[in-house]
C-alpha atoms as a PDB file:
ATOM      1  CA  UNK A   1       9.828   5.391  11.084  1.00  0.00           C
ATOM      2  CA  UNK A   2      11.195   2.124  10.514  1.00  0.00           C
ATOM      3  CA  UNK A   3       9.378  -0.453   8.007  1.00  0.00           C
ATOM      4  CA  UNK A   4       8.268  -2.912  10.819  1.00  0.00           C
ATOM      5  CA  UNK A   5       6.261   0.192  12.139  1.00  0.00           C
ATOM      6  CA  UNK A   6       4.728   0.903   9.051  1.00  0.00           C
ATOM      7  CA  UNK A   7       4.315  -1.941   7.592  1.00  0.00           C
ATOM      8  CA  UNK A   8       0.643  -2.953   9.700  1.00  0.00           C
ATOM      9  CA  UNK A   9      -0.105   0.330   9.019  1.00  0.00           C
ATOM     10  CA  UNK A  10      -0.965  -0.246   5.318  1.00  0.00           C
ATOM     11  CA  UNK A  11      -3.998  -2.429   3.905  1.00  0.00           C
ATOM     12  CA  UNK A  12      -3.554  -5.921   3.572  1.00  0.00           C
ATOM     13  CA  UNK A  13      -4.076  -5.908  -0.226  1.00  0.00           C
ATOM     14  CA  UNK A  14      -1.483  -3.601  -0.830  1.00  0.00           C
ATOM     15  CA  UNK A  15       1.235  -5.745   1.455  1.00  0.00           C
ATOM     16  CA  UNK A  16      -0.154  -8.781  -0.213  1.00  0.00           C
ATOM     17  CA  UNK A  17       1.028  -6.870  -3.541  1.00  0.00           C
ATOM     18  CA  UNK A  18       4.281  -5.504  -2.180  1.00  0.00           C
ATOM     19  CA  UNK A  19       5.311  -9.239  -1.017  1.00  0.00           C
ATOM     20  CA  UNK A  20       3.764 -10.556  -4.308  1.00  0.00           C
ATOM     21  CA  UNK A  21       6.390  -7.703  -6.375  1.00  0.00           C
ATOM     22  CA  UNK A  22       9.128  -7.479  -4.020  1.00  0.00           C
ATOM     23  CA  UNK A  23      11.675  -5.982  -5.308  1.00  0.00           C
ATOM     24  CA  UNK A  24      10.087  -4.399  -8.543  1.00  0.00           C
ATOM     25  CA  UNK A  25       9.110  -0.845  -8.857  1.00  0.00           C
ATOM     26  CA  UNK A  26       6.526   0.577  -6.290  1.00  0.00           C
ATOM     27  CA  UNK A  27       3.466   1.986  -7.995  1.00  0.00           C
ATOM     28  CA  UNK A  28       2.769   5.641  -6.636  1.00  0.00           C
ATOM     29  CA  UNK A  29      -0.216   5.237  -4.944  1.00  0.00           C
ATOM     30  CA  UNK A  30       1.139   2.792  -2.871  1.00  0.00           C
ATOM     31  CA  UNK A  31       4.254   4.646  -2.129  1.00  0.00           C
ATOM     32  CA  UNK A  32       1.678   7.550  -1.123  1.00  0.00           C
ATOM     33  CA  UNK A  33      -0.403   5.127   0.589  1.00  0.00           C
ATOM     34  CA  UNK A  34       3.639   4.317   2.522  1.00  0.00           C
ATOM     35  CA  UNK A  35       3.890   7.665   3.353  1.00  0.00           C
ATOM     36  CA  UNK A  36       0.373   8.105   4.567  1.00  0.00           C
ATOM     37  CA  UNK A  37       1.481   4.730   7.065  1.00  0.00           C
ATOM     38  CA  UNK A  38       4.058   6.863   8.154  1.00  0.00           C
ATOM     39  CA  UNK A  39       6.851   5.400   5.790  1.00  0.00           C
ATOM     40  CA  UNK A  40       8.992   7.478   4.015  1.00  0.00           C
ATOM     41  CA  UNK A  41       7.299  10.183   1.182  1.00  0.00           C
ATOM     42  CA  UNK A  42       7.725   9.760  -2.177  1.00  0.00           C
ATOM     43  CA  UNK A  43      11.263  12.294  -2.104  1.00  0.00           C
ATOM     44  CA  UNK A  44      12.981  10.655   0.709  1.00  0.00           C
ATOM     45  CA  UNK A  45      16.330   9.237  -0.054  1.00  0.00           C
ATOM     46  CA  UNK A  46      15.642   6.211   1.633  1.00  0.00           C
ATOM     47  CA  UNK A  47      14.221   5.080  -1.742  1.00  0.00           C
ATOM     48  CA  UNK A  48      16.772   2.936  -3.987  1.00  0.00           C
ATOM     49  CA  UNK A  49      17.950   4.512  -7.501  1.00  0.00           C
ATOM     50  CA  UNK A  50      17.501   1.967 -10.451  1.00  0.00           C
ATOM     51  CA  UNK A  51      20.048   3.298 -12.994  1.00  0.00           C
ATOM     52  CA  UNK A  52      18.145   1.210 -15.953  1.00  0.00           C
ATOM     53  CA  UNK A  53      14.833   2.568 -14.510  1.00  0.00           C
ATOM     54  CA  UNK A  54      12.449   5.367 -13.172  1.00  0.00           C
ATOM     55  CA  UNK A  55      10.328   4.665 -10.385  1.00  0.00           C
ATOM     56  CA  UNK A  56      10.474   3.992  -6.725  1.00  0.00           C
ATOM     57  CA  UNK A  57      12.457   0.703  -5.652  1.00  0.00           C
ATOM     58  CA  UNK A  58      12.559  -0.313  -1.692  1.00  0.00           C
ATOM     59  CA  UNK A  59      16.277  -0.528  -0.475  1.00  0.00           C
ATOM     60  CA  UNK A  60      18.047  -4.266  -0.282  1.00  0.00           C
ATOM     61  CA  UNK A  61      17.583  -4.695   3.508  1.00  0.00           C
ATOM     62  CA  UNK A  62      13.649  -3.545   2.326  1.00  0.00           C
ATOM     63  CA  UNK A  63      13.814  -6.535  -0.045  1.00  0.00           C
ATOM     64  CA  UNK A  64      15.417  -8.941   2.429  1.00  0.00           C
ATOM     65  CA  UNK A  65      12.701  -8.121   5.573  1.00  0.00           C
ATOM     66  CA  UNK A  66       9.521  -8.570   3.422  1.00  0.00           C
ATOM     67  CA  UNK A  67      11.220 -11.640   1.858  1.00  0.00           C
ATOM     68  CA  UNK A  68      11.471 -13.335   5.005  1.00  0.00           C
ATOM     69  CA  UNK A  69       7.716 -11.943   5.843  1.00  0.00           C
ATOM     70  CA  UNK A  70       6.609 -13.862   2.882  1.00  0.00           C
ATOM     71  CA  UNK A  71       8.988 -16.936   4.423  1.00  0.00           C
ATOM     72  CA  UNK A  72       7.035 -16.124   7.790  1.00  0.00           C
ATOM     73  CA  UNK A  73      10.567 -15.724   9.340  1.00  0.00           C
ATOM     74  CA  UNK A  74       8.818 -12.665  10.983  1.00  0.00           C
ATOM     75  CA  UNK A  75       5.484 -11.844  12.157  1.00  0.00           C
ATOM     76  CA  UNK A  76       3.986  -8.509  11.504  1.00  0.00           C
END
């Protein structure tokens, strides 16, 4: 399931906090709280590898669609 499917599946605090810290490590219970949406589990690939750090990172073109959902380039 792509993000734009999942993405009004998860509470509004916790896409508040993923636009707020885009790009910066995603804290396990909200990737579990992803996965619950329908979003990718915690062992998918679709997850980026930091080299300089552990943790669960979205992909660039991740990055780039919630960036312009916090530029209200899209609507949810």
């Amino acid at each position: 399931m792509s993000i734009e499917q999942w993405w009004a599946r998860l509470q509004p605090s916790t896409r508040e906090y993923l636009i707020e810290n885009n790009g910066d490590v995603v804290p396990g219970e909200v990737v579990a709280e992803i996965a619950d949406a329908g979003g990718p589990d915690g062992a998918d690939s679709w997850w980026a590898d930091q080299n300089e750090t552990s943790g669960h990172y979205f992909p660039d073109d991740a990055i780039d669609w919630i960036e312009a959902i916090a530029n209200s380039e899209k609507t949810v």
